[in-house]
C-alpha atoms as a PDB file:
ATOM      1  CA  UNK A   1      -7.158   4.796  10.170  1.00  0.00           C
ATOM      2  CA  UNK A   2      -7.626   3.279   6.553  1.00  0.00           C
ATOM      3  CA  UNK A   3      -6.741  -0.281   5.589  1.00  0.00           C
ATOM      4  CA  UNK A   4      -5.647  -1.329   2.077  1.00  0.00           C
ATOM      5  CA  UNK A   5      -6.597  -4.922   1.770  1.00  0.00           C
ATOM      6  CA  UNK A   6      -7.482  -8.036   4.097  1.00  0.00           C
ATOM      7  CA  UNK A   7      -5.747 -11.451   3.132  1.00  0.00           C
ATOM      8  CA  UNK A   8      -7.175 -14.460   4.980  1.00  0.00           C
ATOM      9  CA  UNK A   9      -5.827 -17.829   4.790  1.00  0.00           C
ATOM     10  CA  UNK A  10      -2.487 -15.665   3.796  1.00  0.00           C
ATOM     11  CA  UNK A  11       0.758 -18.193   4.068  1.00  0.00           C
ATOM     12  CA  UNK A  12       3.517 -15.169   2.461  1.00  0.00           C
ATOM     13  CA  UNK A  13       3.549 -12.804   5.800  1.00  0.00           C
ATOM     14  CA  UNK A  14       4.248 -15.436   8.689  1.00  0.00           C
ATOM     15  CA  UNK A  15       4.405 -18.907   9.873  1.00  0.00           C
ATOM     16  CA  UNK A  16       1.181 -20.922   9.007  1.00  0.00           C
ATOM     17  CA  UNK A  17      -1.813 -19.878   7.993  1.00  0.00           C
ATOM     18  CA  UNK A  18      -2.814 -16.090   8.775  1.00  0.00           C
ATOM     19  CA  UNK A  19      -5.038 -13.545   8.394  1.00  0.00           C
ATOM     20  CA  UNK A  20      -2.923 -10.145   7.558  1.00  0.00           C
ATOM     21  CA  UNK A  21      -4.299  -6.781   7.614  1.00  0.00           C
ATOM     22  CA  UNK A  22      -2.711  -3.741   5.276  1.00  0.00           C
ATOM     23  CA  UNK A  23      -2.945  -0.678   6.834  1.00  0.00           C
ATOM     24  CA  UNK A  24      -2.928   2.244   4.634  1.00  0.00           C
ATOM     25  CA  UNK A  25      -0.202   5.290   5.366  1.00  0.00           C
ATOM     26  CA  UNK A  26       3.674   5.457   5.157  1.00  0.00           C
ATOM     27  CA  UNK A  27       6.234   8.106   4.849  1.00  0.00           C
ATOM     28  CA  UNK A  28       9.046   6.400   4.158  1.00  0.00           C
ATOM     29  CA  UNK A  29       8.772   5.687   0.084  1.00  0.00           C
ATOM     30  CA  UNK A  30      11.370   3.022  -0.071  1.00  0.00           C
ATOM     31  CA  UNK A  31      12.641   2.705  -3.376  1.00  0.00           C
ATOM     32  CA  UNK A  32      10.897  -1.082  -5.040  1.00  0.00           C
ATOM     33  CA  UNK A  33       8.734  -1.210  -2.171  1.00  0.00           C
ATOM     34  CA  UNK A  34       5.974  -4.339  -3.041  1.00  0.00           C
ATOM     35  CA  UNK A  35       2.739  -2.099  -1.860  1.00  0.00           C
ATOM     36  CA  UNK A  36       3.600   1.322  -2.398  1.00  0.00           C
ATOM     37  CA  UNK A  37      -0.011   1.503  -3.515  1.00  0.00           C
ATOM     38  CA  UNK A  38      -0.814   1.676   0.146  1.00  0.00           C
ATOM     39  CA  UNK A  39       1.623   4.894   1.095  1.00  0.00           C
ATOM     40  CA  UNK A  40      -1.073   6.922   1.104  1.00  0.00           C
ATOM     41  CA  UNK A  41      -3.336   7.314   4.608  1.00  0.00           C
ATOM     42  CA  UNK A  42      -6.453   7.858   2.523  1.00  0.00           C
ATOM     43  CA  UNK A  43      -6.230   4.375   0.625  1.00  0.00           C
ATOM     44  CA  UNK A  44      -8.493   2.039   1.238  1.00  0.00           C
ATOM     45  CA  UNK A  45     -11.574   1.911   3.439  1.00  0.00           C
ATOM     46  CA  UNK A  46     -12.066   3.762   6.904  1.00  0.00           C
ATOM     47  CA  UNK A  47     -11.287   0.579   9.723  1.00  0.00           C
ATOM     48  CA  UNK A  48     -14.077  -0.229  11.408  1.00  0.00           C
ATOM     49  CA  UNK A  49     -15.487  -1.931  14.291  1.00  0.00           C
ATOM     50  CA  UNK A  50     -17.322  -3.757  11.943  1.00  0.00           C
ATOM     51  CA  UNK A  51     -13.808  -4.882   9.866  1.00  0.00           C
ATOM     52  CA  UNK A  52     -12.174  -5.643  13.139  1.00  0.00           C
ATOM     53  CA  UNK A  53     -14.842  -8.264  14.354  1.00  0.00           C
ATOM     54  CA  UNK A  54     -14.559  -9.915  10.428  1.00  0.00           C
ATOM     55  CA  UNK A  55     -11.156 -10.157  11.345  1.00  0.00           C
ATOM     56  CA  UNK A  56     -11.602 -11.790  14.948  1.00  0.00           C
ATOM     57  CA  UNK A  57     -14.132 -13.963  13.150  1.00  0.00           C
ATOM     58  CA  UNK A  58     -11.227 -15.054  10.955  1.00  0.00           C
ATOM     59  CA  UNK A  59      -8.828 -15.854  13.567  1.00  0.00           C
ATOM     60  CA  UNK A  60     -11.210 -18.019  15.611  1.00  0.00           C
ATOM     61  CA  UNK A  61     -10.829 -21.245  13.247  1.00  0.00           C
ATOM     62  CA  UNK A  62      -8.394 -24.256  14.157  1.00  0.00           C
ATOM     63  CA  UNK A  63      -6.680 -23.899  10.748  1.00  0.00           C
ATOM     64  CA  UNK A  64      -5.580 -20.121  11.400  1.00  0.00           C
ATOM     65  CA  UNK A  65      -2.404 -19.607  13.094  1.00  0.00           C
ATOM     66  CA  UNK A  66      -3.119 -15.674  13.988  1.00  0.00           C
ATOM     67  CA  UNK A  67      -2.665 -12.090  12.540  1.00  0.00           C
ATOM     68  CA  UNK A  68      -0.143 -10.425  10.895  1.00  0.00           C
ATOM     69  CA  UNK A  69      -0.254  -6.762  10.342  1.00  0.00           C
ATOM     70  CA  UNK A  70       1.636  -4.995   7.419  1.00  0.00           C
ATOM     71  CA  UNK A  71       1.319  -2.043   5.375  1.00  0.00           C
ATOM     72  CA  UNK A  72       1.879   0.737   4.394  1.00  0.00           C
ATOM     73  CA  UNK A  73       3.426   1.516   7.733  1.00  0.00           C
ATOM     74  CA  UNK A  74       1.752  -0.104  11.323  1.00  0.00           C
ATOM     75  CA  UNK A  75       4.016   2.134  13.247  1.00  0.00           C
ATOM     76  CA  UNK A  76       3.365   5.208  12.184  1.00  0.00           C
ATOM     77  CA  UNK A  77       1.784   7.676  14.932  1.00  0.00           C
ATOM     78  CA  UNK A  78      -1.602   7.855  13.157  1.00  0.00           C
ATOM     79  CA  UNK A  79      -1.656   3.315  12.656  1.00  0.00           C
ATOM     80  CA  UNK A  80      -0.499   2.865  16.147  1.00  0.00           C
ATOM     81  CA  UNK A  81      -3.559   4.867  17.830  1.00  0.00           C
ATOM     82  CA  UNK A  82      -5.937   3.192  15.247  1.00  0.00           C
ATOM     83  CA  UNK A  83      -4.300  -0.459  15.980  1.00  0.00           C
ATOM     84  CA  UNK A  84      -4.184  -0.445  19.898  1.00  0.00           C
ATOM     85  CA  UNK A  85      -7.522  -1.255  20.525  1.00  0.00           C
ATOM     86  CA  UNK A  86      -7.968  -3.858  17.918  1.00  0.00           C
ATOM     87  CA  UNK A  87      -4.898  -5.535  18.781  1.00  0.00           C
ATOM     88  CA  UNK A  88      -5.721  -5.518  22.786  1.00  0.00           C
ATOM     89  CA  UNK A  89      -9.164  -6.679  21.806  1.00  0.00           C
ATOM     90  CA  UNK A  90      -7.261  -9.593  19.670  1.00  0.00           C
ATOM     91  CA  UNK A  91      -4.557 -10.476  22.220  1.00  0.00           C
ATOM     92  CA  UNK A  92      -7.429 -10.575  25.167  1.00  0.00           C
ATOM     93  CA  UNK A  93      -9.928 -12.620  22.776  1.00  0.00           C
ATOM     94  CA  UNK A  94      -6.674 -15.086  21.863  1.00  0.00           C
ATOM     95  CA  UNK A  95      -4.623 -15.108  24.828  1.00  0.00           C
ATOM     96  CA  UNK A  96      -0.427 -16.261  24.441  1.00  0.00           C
ATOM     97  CA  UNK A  97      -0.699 -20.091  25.051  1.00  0.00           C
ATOM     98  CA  UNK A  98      -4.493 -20.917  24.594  1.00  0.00           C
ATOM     99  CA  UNK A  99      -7.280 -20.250  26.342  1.00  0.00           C
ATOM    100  CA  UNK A 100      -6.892 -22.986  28.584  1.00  0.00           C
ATOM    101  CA  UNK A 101      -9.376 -25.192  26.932  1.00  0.00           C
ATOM    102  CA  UNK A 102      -7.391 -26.169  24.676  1.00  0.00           C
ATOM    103  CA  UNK A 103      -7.622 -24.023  21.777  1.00  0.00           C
ATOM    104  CA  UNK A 104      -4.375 -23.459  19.909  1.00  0.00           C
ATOM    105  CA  UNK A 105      -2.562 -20.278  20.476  1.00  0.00           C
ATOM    106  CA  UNK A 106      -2.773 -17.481  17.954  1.00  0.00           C
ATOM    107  CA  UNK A 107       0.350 -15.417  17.433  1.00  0.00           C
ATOM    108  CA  UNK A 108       0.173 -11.702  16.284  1.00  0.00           C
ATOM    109  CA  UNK A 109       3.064 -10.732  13.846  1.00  0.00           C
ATOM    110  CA  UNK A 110       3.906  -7.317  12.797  1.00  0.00           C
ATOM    111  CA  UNK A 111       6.367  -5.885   9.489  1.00  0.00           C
ATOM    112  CA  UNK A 112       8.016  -2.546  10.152  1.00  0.00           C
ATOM    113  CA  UNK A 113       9.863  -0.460   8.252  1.00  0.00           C
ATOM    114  CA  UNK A 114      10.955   1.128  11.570  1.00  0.00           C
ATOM    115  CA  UNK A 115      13.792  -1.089  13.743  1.00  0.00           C
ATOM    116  CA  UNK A 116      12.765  -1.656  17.239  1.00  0.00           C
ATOM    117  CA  UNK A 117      15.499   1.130  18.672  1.00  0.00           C
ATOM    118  CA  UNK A 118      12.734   3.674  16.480  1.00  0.00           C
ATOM    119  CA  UNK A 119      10.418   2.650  18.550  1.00  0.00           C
ATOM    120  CA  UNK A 120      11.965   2.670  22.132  1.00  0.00           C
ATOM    121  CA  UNK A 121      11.077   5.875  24.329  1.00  0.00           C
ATOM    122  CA  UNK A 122      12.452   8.929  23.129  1.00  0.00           C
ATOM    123  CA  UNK A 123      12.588   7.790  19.501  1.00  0.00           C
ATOM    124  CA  UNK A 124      11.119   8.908  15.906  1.00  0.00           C
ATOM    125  CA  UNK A 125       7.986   6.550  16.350  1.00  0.00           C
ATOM    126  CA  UNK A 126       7.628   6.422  20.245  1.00  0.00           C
ATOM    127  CA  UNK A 127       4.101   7.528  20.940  1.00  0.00           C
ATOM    128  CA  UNK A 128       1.796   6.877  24.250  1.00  0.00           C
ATOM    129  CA  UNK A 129       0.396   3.701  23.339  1.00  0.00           C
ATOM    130  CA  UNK A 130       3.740   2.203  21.238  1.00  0.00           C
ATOM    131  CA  UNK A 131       4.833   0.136  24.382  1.00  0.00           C
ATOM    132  CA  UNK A 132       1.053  -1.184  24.950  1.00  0.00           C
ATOM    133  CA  UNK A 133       1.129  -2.395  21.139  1.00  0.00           C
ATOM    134  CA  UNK A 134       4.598  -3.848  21.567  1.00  0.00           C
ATOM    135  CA  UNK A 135       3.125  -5.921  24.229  1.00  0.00           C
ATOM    136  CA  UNK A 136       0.190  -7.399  21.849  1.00  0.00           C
ATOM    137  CA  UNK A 137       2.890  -8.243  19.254  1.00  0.00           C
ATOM    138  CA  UNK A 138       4.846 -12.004  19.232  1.00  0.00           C
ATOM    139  CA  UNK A 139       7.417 -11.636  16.685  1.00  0.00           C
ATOM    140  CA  UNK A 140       8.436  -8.204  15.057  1.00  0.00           C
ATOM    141  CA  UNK A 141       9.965  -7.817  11.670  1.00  0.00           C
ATOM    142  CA  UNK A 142      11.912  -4.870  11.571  1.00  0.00           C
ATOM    143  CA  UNK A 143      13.977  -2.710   9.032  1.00  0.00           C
ATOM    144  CA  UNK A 144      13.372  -1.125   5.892  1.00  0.00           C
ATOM    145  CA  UNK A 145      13.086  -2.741   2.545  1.00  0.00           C
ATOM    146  CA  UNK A 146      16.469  -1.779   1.019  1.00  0.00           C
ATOM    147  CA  UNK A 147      16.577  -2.970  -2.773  1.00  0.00           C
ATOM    148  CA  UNK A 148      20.007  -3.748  -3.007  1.00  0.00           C
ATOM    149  CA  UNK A 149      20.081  -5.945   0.077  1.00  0.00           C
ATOM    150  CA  UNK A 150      17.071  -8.154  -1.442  1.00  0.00           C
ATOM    151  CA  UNK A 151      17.443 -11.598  -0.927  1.00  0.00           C
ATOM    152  CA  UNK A 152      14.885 -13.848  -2.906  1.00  0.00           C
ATOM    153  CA  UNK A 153      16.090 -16.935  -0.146  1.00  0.00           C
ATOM    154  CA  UNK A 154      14.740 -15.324   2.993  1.00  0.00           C
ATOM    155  CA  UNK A 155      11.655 -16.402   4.770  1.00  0.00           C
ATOM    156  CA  UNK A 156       9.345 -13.784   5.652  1.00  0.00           C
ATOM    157  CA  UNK A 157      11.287 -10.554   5.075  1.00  0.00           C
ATOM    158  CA  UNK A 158      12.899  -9.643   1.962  1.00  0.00           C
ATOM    159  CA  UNK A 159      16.329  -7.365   2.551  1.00  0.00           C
ATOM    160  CA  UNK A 160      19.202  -8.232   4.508  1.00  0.00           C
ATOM    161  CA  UNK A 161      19.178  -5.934   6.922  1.00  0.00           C
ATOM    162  CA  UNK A 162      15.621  -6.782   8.012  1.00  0.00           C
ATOM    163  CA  UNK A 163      15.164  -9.079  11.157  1.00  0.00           C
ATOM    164  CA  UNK A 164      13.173 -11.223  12.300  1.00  0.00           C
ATOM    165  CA  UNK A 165      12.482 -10.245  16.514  1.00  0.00           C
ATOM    166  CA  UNK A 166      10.948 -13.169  18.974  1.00  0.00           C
ATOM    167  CA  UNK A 167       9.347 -10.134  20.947  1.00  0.00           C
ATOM    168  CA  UNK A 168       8.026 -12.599  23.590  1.00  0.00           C
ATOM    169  CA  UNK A 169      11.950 -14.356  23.890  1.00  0.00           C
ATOM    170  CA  UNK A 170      13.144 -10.496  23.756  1.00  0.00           C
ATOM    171  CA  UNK A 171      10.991  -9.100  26.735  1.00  0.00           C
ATOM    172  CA  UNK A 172      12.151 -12.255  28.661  1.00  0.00           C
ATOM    173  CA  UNK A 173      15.744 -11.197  27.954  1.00  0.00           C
ATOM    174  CA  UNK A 174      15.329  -7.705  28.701  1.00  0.00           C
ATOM    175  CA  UNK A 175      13.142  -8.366  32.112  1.00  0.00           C
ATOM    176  CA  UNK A 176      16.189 -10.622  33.301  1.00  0.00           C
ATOM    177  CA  UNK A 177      19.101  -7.598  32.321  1.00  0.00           C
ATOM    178  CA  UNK A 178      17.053  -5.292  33.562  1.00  0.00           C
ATOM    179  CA  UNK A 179      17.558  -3.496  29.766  1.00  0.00           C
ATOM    180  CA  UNK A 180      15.690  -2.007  27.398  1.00  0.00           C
ATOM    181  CA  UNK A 181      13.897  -4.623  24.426  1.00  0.00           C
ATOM    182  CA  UNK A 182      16.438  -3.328  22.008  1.00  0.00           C
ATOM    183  CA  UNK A 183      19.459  -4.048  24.293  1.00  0.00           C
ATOM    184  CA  UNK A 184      18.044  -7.798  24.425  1.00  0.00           C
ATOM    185  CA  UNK A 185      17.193  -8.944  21.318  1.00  0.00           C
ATOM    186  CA  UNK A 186      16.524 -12.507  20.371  1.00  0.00           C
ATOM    187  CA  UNK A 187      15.636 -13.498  16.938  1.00  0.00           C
ATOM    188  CA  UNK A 188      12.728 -15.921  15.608  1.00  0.00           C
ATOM    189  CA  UNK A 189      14.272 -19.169  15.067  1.00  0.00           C
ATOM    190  CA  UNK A 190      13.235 -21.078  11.632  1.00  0.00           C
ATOM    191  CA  UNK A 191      12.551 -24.430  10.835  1.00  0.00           C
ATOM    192  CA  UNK A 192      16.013 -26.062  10.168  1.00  0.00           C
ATOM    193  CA  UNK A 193      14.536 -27.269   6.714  1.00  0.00           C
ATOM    194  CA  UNK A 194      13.973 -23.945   5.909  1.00  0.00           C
ATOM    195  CA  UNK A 195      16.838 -21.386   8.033  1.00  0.00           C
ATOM    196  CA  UNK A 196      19.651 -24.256   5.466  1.00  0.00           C
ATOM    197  CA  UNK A 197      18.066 -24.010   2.617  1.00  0.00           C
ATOM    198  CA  UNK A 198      18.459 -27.562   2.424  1.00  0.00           C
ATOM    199  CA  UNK A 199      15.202 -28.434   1.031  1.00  0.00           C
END
């Protein structure tokens, strides 16, 4: 796998401050996508062991609130078997809730152009290691970028149709229906300031 760019102390792609990783490689073209510079799987520079422990180095500061991953496209079959390990290796070195010594938690966010029924089993992006990744992930943003839904007043996605999915809420859901994650579906909740616009 290839990655486009590293942002650190990034506050566009998720709540706080973040270090967000492009991956390079997506099929989808969307039509005024922000980074199409990254479609291609050869952009960028090969992702290394090396780049991943820069970015655990990153994360491991009381300012930074976690990764986000982006793209190009995280769940496409080639980025999900180049992501698992890094994000297990993330997820065990920042576990949900602190480490119990009181570090702050560090939340891993993720922007697909896929919606989480693409990724269920059986689906256009399902591959062996989708559900392990799903599990690393906190809050999902789903949906393609569709230019004519843009919306310059939404936080953290840009079109309409996108959402914005409280994976960690969602698996609760889903664990106490017995259902699959895209039968139970809870969404991220915003700061009031910001889900009114009132500011």
């Amino acid at each position: 796998m290839n990655y486009a760019e590293i942002k650190y102390s990034d506050i566009a792609n998720g709540e706080g401050v973040r270090t967000s990783l492009f991956v390079s490689g997506c099929r989808r073209g969307c039509p005024g996508c922000f980074n199409s510079g990254a479609w291609s799987f050869s952009a960028g520079e090969p992702f290394t062991r090396e780049v991943e422990d820069r970015i655990i180095e990153s994360l491991d500061h009381p300012f930074c609130d976690g990764l986000t991953v982006l793209g190009g496209e995280p769940m496409e079959p080639e980025n999900q078997r180049g992501l698992m390990g890094f994000l297990e290796r993330v997820r065990e070195r920042f576990p949900r809730g602190g480490d119990g010594a009181g570090a702050p938690a560090k939340t891993i966010w993720c922007f697909t152009g896929d919606t989480l029924d693409e990724l269920m089993p059986g689906a256009r992006h399902h591959t062996e290691v989708t559900d392990r990744l799903l599990d690393c992930i906190d809050i999902l943003v789903d949906g393609p970028w569709v230019q004519e839904l843009y919306d310059i007043s939404l936080r953290f996605h840009g079109s309409s149709n996108q959402r914005i999915i409280d994976l960690n809420a969602t698996r609760s859901a889903a664990l106490e229906a017995g259902v699959p994650l895209s039968e139970a579906v809870r969404l991220w909740q915003d700061e009031d300031v910001y889900a009114t616009h009132s500011m």
